[in-house]
N, C-alpha and C. Protein backbone atom coordinates (compact mmCIF):
# COMPACT_ATOMS: atom_id res chain seq x y z
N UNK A 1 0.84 -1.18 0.00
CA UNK A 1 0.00 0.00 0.00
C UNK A 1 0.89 1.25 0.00
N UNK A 2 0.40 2.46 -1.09
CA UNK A 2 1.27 3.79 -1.22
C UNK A 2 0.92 4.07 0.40
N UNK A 3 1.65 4.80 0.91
CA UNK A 3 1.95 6.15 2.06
C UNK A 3 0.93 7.19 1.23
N UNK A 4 0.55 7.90 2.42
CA UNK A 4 -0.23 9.10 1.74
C UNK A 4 0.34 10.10 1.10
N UNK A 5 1.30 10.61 1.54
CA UNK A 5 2.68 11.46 1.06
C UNK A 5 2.42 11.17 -0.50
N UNK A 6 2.88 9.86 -0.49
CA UNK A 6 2.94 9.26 -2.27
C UNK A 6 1.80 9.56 -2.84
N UNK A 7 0.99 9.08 -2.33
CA UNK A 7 -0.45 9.29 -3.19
C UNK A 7 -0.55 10.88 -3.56
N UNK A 8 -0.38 11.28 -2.46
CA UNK A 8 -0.70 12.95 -2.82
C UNK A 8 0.17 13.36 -3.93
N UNK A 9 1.33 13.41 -3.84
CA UNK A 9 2.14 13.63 -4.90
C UNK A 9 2.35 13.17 -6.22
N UNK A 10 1.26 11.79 -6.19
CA UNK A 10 0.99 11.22 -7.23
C UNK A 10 -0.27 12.03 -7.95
N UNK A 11 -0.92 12.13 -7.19
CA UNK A 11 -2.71 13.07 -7.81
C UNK A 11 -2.35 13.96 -8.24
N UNK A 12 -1.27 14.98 -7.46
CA UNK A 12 -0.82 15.92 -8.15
C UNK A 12 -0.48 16.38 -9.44
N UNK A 13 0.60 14.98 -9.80
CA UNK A 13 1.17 14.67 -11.00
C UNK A 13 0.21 14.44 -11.85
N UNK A 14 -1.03 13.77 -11.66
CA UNK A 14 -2.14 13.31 -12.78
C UNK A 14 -2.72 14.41 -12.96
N UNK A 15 -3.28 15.24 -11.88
CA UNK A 15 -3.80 17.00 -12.33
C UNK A 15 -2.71 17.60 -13.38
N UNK A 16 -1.95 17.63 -12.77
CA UNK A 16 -1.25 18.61 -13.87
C UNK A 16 -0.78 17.38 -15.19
N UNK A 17 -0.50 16.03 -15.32
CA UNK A 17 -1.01 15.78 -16.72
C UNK A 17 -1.90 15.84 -17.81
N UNK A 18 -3.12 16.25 -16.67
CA UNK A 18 -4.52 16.52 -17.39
C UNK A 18 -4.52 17.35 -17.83
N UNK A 19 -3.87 18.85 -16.75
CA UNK A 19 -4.16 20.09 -17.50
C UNK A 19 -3.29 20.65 -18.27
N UNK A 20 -1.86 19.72 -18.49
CA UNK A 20 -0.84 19.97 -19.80
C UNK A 20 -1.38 19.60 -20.67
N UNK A 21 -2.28 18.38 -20.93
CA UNK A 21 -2.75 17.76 -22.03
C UNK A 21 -3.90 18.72 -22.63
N UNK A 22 -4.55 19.11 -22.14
CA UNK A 22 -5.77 19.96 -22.62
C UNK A 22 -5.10 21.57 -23.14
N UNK A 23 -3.94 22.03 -21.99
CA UNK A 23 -3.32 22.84 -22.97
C UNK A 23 -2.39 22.39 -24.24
N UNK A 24 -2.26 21.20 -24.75
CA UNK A 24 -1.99 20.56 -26.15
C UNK A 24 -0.67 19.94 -25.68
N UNK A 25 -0.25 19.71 -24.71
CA UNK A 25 1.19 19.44 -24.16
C UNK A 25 0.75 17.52 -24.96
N UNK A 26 1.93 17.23 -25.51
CA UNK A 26 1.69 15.48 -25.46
C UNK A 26 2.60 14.91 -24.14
N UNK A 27 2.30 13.73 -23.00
CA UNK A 27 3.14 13.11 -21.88
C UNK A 27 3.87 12.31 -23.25
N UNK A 28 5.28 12.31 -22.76
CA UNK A 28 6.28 12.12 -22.98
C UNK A 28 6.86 10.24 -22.22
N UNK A 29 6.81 11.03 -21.37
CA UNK A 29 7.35 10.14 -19.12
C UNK A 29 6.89 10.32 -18.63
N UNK A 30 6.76 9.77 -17.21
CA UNK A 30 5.92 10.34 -15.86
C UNK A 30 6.88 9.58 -15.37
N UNK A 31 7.57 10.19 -14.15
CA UNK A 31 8.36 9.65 -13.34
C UNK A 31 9.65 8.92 -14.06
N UNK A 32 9.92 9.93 -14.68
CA UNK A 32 11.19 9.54 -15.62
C UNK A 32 12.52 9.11 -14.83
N UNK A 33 12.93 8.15 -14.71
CA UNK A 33 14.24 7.61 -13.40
C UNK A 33 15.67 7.50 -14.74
N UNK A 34 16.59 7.87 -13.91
CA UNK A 34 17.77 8.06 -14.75
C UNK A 34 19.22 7.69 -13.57
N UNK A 35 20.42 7.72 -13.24
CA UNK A 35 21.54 7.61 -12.68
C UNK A 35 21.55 9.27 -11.89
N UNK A 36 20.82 10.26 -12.57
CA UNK A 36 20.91 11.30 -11.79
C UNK A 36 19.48 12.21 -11.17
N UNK A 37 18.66 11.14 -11.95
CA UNK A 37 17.53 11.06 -10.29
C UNK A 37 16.26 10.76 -11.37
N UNK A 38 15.59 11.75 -10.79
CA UNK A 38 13.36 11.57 -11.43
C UNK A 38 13.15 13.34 -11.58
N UNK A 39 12.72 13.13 -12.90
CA UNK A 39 11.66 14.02 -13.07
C UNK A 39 10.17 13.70 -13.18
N UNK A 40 9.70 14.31 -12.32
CA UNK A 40 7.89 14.00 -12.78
C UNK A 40 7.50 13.71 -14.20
N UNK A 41 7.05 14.81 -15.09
CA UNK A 41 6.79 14.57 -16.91
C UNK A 41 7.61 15.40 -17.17
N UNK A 42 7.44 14.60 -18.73
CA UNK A 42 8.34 15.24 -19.69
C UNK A 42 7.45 15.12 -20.76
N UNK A 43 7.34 16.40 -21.42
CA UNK A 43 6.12 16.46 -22.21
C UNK A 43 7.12 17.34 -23.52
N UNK A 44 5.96 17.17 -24.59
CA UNK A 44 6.10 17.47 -26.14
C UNK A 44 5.22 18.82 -26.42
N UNK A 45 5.37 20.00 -26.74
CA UNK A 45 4.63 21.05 -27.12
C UNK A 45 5.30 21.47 -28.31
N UNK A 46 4.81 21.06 -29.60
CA UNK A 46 5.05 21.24 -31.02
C UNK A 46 6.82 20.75 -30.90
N UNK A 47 7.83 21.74 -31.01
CA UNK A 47 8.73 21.01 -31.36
C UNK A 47 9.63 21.07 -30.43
N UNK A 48 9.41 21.85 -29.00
CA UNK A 48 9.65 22.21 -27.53
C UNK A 48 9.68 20.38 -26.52
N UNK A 49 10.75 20.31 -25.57
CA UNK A 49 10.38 19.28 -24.66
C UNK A 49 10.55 19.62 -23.96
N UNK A 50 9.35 19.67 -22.82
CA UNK A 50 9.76 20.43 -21.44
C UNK A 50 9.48 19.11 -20.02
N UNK A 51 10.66 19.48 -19.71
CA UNK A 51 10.57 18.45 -18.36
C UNK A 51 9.67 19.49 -17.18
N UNK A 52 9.21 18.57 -16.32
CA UNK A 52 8.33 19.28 -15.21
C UNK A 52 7.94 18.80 -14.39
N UNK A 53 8.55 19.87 -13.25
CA UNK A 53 8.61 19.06 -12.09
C UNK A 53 7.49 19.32 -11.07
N UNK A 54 6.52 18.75 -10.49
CA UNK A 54 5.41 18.69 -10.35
C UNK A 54 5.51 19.30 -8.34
N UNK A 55 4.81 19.71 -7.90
CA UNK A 55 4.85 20.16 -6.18
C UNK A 55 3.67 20.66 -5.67
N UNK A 56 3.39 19.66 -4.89
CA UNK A 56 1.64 19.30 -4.67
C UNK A 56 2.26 19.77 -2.81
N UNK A 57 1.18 20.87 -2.83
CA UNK A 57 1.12 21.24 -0.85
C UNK A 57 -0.48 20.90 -0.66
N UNK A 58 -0.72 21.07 0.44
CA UNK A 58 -2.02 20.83 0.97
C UNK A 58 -2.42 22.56 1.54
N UNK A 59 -1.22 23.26 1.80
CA UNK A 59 -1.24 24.56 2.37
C UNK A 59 -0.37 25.49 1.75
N UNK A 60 -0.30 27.14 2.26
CA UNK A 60 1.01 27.70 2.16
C UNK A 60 1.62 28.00 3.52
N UNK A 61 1.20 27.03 4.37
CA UNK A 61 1.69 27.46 5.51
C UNK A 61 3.29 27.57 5.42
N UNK A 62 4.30 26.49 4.37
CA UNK A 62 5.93 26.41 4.75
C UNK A 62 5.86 27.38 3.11
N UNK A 63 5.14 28.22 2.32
CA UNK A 63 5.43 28.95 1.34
C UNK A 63 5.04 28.06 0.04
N UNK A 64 5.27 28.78 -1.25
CA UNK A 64 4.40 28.09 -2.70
C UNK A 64 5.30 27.04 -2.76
N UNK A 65 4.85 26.32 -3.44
CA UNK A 65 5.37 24.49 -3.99
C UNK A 65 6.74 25.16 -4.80
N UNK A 66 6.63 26.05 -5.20
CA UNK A 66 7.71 26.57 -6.38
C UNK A 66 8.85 27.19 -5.31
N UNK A 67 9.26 27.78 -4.35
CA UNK A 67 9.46 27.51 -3.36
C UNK A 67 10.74 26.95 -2.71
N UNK A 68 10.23 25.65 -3.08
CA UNK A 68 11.05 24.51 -2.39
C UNK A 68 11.71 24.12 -3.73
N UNK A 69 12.15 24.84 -4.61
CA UNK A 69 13.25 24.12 -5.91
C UNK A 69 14.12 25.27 -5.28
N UNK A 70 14.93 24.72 -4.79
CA UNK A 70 16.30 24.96 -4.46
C UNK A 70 16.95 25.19 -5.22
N UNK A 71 18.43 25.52 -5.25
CA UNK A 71 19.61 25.51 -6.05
C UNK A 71 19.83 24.07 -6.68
N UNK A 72 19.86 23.45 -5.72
CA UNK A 72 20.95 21.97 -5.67
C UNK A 72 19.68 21.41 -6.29
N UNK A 73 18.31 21.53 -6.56
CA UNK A 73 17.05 20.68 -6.90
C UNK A 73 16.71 21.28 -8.44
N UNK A 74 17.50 22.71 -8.90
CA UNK A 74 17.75 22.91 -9.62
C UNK A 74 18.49 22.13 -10.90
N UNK A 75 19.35 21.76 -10.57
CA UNK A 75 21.02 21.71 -10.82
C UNK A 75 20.48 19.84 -11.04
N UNK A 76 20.15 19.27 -9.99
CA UNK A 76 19.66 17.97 -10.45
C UNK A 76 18.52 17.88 -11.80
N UNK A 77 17.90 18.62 -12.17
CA UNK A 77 16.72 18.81 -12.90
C UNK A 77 17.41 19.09 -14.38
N UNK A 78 18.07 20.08 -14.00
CA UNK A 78 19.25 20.17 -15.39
C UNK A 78 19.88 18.88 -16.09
N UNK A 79 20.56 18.31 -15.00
CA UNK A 79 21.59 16.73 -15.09
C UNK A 79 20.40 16.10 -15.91
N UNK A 80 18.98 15.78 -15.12
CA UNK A 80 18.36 14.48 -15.49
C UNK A 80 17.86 14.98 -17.13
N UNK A 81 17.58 16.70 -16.90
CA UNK A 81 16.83 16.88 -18.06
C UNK A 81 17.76 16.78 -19.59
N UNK A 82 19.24 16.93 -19.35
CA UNK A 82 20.42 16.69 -20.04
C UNK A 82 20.26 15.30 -20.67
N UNK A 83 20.61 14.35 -19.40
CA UNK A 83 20.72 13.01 -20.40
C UNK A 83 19.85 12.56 -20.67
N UNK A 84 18.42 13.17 -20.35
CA UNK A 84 17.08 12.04 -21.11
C UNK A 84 17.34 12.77 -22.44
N UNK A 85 17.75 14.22 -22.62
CA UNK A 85 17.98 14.72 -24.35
C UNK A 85 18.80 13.73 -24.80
N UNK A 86 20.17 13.70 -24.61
CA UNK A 86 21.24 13.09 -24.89
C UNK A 86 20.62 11.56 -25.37
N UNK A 87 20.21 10.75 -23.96
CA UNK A 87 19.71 9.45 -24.56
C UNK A 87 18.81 9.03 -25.44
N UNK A 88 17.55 10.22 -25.62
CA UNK A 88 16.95 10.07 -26.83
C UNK A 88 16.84 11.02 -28.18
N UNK A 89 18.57 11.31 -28.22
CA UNK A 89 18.68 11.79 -29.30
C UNK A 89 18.20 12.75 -30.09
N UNK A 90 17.74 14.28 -29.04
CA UNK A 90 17.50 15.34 -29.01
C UNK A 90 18.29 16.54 -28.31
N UNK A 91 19.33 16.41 -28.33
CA UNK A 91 20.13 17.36 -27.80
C UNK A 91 19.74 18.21 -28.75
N UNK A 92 19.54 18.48 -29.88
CA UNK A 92 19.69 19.55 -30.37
C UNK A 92 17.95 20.22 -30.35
N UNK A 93 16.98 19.68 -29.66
CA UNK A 93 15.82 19.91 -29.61
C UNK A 93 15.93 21.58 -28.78
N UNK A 94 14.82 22.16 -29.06
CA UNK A 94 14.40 23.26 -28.00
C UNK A 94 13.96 22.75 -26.45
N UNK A 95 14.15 23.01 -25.89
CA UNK A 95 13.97 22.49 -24.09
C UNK A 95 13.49 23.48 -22.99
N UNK A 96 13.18 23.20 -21.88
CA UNK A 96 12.99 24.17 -20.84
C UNK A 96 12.37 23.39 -19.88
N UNK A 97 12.65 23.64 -18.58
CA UNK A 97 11.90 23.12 -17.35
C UNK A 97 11.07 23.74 -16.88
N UNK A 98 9.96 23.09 -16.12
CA UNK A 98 8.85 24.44 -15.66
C UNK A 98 8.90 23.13 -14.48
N UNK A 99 8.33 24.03 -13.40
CA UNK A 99 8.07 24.14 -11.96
C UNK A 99 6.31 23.89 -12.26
């Protein structure tokens, strides 16, 4: 059985697949795992791939979900979003991460 933690952060992830998809985004991955960690999705918008990293609160009591991307949570997001280009042979694609 998921932990609630998980679940939540999982619903999260399915909201915002829903509402990338309806803004025309195609899912790519979900929970993309690599040697230098996970990105939530990685989605297709015409000829754009944007990785995205998903941050589900229940409150703002500790501040916005956007927030908590750190430097160093940064910097990992870069790495993973690097070699999923690299491994599927889009380095030279247009890219960008969104929060």
């Amino acid at each position: 059985m998921m932990d609630s933690r998980r679940q939540f952060g999982n619903d999260g992830e399915n909201l915002a697949a829903v509402f990338l998809e309806k803004k025309g985004y195609f899912i790519l991955e979900r929970q993309y795992r690599c040697a230098f960690g996970e990105i939530d999705l990685i989605c297709r918008l015409g000829d754009e791939v944007v990785f995205v990293e998903v941050k589900s609160r229940h409150t703002h009591e500790y501040g916005y979900p956007e927030e908590s991307v750190t430097a160093a949570k940064r910097r990992h997001l870069l790495s993973v979003s690097e070699e999923y280009l690299e491994s599927h042979h889009l380095i030279d694609s247009p890219w960008r991460v969104d929060v």
